[in-house]
Protein backbone atom coordinates (compact mmCIF):
# COMPACT_ATOMS: atom_id res chain seq x y z
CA UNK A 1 17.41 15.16 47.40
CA UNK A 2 16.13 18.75 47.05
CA UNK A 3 18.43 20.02 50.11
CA UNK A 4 21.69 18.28 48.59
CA UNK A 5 20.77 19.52 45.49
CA UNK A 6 20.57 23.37 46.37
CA UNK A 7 23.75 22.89 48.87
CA UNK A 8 25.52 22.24 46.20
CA UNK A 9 24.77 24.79 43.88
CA UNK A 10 27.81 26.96 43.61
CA UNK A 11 27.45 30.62 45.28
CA UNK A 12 27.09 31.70 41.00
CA UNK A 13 24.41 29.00 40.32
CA UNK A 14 22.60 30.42 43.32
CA UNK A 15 22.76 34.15 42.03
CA UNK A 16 21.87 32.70 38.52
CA UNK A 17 18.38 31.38 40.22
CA UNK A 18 17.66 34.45 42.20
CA UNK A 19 17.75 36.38 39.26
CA UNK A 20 15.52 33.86 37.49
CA UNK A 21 12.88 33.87 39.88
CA UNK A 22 13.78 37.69 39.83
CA UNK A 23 13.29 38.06 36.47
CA UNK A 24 10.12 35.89 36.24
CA UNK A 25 8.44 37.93 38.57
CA UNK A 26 9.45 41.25 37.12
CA UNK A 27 8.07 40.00 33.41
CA UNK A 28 4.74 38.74 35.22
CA UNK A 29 4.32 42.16 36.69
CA UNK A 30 5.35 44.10 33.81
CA UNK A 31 2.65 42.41 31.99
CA UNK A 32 -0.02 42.63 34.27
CA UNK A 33 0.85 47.07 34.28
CA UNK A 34 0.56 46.85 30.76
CA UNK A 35 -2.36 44.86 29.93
CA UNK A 36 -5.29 47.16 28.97
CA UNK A 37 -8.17 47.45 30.65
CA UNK A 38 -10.51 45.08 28.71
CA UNK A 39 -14.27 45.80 27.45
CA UNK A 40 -17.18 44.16 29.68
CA UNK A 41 -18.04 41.38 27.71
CA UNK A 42 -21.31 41.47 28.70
CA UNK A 43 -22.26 44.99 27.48
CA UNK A 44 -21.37 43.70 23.75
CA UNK A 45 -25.34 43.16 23.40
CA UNK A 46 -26.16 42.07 19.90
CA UNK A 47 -29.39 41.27 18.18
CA UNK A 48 -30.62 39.87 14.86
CA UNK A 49 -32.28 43.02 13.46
CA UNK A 50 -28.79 44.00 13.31
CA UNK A 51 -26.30 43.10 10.36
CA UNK A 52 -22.96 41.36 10.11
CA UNK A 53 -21.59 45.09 8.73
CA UNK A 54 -22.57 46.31 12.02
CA UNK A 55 -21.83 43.42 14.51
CA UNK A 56 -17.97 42.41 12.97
CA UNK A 57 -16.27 45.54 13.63
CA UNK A 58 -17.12 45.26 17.16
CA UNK A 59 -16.03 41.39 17.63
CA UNK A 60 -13.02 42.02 16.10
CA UNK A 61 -13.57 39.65 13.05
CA UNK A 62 -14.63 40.49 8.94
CA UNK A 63 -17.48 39.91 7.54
CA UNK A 64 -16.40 36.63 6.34
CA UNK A 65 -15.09 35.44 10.02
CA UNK A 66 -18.53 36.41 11.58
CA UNK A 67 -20.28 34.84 8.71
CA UNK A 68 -18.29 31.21 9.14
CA UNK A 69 -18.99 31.26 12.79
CA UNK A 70 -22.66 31.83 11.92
CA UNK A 71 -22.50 28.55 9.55
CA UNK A 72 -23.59 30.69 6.50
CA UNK A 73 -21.45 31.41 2.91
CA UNK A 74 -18.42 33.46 2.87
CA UNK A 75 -20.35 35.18 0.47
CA UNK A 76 -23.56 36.23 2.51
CA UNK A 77 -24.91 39.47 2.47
CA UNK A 78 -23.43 41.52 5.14
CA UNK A 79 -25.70 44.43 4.98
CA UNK A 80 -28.96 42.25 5.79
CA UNK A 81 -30.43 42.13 9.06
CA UNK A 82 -29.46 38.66 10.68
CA UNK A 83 -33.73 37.56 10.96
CA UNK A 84 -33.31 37.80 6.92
CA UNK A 85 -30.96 35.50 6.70
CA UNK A 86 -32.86 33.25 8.98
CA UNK A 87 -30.06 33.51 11.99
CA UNK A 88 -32.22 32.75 15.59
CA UNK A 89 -30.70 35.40 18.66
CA UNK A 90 -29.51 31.89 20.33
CA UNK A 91 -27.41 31.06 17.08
CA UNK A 92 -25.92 34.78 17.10
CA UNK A 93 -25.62 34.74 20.80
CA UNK A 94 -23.10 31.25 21.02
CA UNK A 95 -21.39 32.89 17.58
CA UNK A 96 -20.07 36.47 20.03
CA UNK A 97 -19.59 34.59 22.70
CA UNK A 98 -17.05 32.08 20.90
CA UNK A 99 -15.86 34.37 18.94
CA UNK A 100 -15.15 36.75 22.25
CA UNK A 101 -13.87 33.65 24.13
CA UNK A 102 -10.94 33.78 21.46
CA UNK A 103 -9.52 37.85 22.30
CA UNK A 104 -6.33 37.10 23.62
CA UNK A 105 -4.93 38.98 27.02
CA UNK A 106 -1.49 40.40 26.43
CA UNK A 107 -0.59 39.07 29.75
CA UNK A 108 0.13 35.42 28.58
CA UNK A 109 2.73 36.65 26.16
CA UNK A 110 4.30 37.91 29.11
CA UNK A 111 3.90 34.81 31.47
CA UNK A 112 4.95 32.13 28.55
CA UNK A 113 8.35 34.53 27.64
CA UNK A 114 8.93 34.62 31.51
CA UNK A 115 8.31 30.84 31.51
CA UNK A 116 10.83 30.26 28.57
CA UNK A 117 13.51 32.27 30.45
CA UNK A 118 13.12 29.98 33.46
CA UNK A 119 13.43 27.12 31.70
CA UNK A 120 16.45 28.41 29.39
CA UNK A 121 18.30 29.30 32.67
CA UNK A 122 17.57 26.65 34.48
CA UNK A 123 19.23 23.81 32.14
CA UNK A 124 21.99 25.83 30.67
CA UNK A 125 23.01 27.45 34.26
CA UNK A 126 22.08 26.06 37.79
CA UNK A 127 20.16 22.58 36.62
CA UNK A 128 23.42 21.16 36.77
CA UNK A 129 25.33 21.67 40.03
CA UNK A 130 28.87 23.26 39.59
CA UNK A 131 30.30 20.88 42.62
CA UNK A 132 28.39 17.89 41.79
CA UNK A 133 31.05 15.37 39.43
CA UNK A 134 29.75 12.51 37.39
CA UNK A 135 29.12 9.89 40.38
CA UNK A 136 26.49 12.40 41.59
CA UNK A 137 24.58 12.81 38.16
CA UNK A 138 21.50 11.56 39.68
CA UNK A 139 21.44 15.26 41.66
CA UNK A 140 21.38 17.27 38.15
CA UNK A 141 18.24 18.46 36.65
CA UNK A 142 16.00 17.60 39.85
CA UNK A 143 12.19 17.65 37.98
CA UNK A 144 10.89 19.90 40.69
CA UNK A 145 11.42 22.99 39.00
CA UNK A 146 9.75 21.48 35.80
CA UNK A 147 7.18 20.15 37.76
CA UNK A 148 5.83 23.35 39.36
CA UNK A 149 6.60 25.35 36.18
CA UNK A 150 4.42 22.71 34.72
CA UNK A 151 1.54 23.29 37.26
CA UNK A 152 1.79 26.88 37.40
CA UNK A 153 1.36 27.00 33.09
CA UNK A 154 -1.71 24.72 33.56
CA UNK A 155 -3.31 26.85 36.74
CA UNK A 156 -2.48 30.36 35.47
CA UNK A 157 -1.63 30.04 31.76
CA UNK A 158 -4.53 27.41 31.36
CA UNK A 159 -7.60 27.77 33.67
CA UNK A 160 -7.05 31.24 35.10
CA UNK A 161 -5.99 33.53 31.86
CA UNK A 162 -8.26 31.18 29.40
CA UNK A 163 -7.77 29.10 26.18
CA UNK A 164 -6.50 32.49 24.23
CA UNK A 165 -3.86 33.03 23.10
CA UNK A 166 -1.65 29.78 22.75
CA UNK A 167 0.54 28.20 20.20
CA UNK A 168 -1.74 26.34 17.94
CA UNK A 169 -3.61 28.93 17.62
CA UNK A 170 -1.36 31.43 17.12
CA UNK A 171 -0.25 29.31 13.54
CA UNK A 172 -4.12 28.57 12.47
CA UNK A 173 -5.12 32.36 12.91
CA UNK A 174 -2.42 33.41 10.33
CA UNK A 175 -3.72 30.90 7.88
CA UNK A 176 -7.37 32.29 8.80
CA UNK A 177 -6.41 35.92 8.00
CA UNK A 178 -5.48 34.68 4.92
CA UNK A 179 -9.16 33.47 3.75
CA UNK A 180 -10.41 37.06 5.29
CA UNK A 181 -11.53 35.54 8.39
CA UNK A 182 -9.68 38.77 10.29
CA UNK A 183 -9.27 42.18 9.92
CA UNK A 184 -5.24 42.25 10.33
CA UNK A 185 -3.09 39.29 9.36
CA UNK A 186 -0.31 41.26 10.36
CA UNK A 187 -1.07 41.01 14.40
CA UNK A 188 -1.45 37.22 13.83
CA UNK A 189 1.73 36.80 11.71
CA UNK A 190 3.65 38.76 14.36
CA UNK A 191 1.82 36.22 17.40
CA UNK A 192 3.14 33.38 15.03
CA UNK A 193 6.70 34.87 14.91
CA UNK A 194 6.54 35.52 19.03
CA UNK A 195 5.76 32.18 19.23
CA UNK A 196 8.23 30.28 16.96
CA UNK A 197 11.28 32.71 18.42
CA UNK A 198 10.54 31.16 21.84
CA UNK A 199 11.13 27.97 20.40
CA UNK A 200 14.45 28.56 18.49
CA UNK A 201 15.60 30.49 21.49
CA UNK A 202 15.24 26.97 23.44
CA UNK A 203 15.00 23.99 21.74
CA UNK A 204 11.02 24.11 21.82
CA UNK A 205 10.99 24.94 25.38
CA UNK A 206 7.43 26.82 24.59
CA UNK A 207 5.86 23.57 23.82
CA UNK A 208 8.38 21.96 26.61
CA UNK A 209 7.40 24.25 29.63
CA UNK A 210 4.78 26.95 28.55
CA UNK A 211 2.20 25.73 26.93
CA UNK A 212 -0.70 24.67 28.93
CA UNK A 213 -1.81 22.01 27.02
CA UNK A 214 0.77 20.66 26.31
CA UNK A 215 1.85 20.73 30.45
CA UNK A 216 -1.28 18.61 31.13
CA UNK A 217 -0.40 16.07 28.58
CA UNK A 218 3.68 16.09 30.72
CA UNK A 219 2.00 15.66 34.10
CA UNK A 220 -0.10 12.72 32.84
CA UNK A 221 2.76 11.42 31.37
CA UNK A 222 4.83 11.91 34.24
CA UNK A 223 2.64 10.23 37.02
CA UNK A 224 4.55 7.11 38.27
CA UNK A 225 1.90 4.67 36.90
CA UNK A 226 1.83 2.37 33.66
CA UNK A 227 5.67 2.63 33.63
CA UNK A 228 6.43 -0.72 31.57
CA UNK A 229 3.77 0.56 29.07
CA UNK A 230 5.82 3.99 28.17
CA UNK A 231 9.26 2.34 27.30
CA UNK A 232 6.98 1.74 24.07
CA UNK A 233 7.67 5.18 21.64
CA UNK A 234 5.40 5.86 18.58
CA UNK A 235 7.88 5.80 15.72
CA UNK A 236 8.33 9.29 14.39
CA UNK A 237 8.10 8.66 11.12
CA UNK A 238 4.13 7.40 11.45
CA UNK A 239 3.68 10.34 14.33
CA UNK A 240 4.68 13.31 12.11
CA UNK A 241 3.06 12.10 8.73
CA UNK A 242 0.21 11.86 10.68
CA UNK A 243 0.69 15.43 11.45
CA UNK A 244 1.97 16.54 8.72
CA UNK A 245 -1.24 14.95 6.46
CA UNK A 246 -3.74 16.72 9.16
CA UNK A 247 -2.21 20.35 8.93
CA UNK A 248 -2.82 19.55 4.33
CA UNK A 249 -6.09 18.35 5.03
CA UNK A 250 -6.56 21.34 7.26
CA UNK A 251 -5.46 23.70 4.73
CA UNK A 252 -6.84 22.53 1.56
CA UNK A 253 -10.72 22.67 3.63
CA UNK A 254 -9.64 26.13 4.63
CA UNK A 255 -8.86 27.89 1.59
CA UNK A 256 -12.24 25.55 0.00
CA UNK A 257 -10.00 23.50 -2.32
CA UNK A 258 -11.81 20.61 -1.33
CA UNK A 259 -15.15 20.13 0.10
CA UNK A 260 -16.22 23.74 -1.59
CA UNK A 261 -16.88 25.47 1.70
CA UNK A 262 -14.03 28.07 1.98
CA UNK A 263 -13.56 29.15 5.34
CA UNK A 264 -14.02 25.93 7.45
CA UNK A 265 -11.59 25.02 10.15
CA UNK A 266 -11.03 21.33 10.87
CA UNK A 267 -8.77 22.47 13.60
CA UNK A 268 -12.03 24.10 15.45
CA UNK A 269 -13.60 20.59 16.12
CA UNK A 270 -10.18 19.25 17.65
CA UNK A 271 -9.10 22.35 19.74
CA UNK A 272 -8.03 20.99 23.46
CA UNK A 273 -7.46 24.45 24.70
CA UNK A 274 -11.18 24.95 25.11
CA UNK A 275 -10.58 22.78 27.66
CA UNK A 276 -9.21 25.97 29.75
CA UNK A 277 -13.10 27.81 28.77
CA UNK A 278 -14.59 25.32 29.70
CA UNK A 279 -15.95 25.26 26.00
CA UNK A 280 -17.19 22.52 24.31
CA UNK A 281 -19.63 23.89 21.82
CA UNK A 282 -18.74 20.73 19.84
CA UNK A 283 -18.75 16.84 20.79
CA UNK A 284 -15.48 16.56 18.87
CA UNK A 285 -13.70 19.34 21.22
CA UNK A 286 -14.22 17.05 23.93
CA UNK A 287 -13.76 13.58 22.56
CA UNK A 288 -10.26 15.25 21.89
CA UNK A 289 -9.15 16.25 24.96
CA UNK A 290 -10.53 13.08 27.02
CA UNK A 291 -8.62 10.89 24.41
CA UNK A 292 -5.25 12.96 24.34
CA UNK A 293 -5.06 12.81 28.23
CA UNK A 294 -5.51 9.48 28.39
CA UNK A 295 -3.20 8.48 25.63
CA UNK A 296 -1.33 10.41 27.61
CA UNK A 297 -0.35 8.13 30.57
CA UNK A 298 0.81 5.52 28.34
CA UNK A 299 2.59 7.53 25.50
CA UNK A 300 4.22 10.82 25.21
CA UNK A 301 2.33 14.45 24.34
CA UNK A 302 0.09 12.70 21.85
CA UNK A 303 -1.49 15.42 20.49
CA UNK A 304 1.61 17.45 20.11
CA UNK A 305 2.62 14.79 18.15
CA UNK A 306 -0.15 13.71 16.35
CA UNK A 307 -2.84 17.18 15.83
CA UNK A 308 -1.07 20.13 16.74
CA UNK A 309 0.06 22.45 13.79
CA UNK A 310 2.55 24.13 15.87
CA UNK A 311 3.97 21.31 16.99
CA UNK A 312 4.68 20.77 13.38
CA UNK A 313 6.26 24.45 12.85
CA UNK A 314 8.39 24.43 15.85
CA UNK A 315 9.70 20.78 14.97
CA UNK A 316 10.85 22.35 11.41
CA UNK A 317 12.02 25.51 13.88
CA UNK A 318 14.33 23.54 16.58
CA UNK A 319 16.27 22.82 13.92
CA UNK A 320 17.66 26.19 14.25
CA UNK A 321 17.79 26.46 17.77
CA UNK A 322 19.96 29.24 19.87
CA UNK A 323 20.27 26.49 22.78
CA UNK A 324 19.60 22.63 22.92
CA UNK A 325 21.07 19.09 24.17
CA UNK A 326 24.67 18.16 22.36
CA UNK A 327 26.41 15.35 22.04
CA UNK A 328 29.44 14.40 21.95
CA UNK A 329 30.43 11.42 19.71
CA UNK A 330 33.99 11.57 21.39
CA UNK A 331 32.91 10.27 24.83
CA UNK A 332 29.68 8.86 23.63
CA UNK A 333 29.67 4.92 23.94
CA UNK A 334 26.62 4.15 22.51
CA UNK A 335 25.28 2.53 25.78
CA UNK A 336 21.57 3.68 25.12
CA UNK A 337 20.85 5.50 28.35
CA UNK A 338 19.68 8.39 27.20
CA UNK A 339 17.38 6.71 23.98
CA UNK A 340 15.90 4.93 26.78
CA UNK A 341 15.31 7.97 29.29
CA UNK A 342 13.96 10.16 26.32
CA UNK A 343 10.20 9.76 25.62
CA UNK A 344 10.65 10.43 22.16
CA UNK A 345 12.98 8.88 19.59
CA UNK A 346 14.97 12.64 19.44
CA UNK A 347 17.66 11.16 21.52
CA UNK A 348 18.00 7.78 19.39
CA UNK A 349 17.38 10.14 16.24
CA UNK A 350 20.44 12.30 17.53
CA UNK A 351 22.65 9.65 18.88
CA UNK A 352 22.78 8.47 15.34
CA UNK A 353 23.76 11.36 13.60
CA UNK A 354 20.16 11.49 12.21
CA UNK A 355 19.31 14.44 9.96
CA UNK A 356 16.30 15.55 11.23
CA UNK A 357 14.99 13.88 14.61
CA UNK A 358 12.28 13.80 16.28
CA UNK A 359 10.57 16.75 18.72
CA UNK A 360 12.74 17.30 21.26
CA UNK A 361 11.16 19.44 24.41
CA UNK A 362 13.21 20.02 26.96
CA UNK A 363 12.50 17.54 29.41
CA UNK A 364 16.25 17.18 30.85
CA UNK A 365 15.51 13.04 31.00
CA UNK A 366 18.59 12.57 29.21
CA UNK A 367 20.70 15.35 30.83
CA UNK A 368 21.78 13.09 34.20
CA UNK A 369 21.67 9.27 32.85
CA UNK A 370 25.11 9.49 30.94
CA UNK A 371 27.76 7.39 32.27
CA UNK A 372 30.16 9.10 30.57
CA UNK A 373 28.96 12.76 30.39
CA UNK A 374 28.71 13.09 26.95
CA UNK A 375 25.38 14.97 26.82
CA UNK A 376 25.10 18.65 27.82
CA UNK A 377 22.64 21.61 27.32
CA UNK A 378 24.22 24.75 25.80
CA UNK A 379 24.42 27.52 23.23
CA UNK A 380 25.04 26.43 19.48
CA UNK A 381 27.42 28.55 19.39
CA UNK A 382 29.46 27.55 22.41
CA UNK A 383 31.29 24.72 21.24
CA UNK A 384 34.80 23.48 21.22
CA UNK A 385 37.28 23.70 18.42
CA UNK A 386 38.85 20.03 19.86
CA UNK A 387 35.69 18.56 20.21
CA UNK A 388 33.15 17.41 17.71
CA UNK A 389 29.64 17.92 19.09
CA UNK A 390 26.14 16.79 17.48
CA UNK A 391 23.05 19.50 18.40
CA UNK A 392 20.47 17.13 19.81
């Protein structure tokens, strides 16, 4: 099915996935020249006769952030020697070297923008085959493409480049700064930004196809097992409460509005990209990312759905995307292929006209199961004055 697919790919489509791959490789490169030589980690030797003034600076963190990692009060002394405030060398010790685990490499902003482009190309320009007509659907949007992109993200985004930086922790880090747990909120706000203008460029084709996490969670999903067990779709409605109620909870234990502790991050104790550091300084950590993947094989990304905060923010941000599934209600007959290839409810959510629907991520399932070819991927901003299109 590959070889008929690529054959026919019109002499454009082909040129559109040179420069693709072209253009993936040149961003990969570009970032791997610019990324700065960074500090041996092990030279960063720290000791309790010295103070959280001294050590903070140096790990990139305030006084406060070094202070929460450390389990002591916002409000400790930072001028005291560590051995006064009863801090052991192996507490101070696993405080650097999570802390350090978290400096991002610049490379990954590279590699996930490269990753977007891909995927943005690939279902707006050769996905679908120019000389392929309805009776050949089955040929558009082949899920090899996704597939690797998918493995690649999880190898080199994931367990090569490390747990930092990603998307849900590019939105909990602003919210951090905010509570003085960093230096600059600035730097995180602008991650944040990076991170929710890859998803309005495509409808959330960062959570879709670059983040690494989230990838794992599509190849469990995607294994040809438990079938019968996936036609069943958490309703939306429950999902993103759920979600919704976390990322409160989360914020009103951050900024010490309940539970009197300012500074604590529920987030920290259900962080799955630790995974990637192999870092599981907390039961929790783990007992997260065992249960997610193995939701996983019988329902769709549940912890994008159910814990991640910026799986929240680039829900509310896909509502604005550049680029995204359309429908249109003109040659739509309302046969329900497409609600019953999406994992999600977005496609029943869109089908009927619903205001806000639920995540969509770029999957393509829908894009070759219409009958009637009423669903296509495409700019916003592309659409016909005789025909009346929905944005799924």
């Amino acid at each position: 099915m590959a070889y008929t697919y690529l054959a026919k790919l019109s002499p454009r489509q082909k040129m559109w996935f040179i420069v693709s791959v072209v253009a993936v490789l040149s961003i990969s490169v570009l970032g791997i020249l610019c990324e700065p030589d960074r500090p041996n980690q092990a030279e960063n030797q720290f000791t309790i006769s010295m103070s959280i003034k001294e050590i903070a600076p140096k790990l990139d963190v305030t006084g406060k952030g070094l202070a929460r990692e450390l389990a002591l009060p916002l409000d400790t002394p930072k001028k005291k020697p560590l051995s006064e405030l009863g801090i052991s060398q192996e507490q101070l010790d696993h405080a650097t070297t999570h802390i350090l685990s978290h400096r991002s490499t610049g490379l990954k902003y590279y590699l996930f923008a490269a990753i977007v482009l891909f995927g943005l190309l690939y279902l707006t320009r050769f996905g679908r085959p120019d000389n392929a007509d309805i009776s050949e659907r089955k040929l558009w949007y082949p899920p090899i493409p996704y597939i690797t992109c998918l493995l690649a993200v999880v190898l080199v985004c994931g367990f090569l480049l490390g747990k930092s930086p990603n998307p849900m922790e590019g939105t909990v880090k602003v919210f951090k700064s905010m509570v003085g747990l960093y230096p600059s909120m600035l730097s995180k706000l602008l991650a944040l930004i990076f991170f929710v203008v890859l998803a309005i460029i495509g409808n959330k084709l960062i959570c879709g196809w670059a983040c690494p996490f989230g990838a794992l969670q599509e190849l469990a999903y995607s294994l040809p097992i438990l079938r019968k067990t996936k036609r069943w779709k958490a309703p939306f409605w429950l999902t993103n409460t759920i979600r919704g109620g976390l990322f409160c909870v989360v914020l009103l234990f951050l900024f010490g509005i309940v539970g009197g502790r300012k500074g604590f991050v529920i987030y920290h104790y259900l962080n799955p990209f630790n995974l990637f550091n192999l870092d599981f300084d907390h039961w929790l950590i783990l007992v997260t990312v065992v249960v997610s993947l193995a939701l996983a094989f019988f329902t769709y990304r549940p912890f994008c759905h159910l814990i991640c905060p910026f799986g929240l923010v680039s829900w509310i941000a896909e509502q604005g995307s550049l680029t995204r599934e359309k429908v249109d209600h003109e040659k739509c007959t309302d046969c329900g292929a497409c609600i019953q290839a999406c994992p999600t409810e977005a496609a029943k959510g869109r089908v009927s006209d619903k205001l806000f629907a639920a995540d969509c991520f770029s999957c393509a399932r829908c894009l070759n199961v219409c009958p009637q070819d009423a669903i296509r991927y495409g700019s916003v901003f592309s659409k016909s004055s005789r025909e009346k299109l929905y944005e799924m």
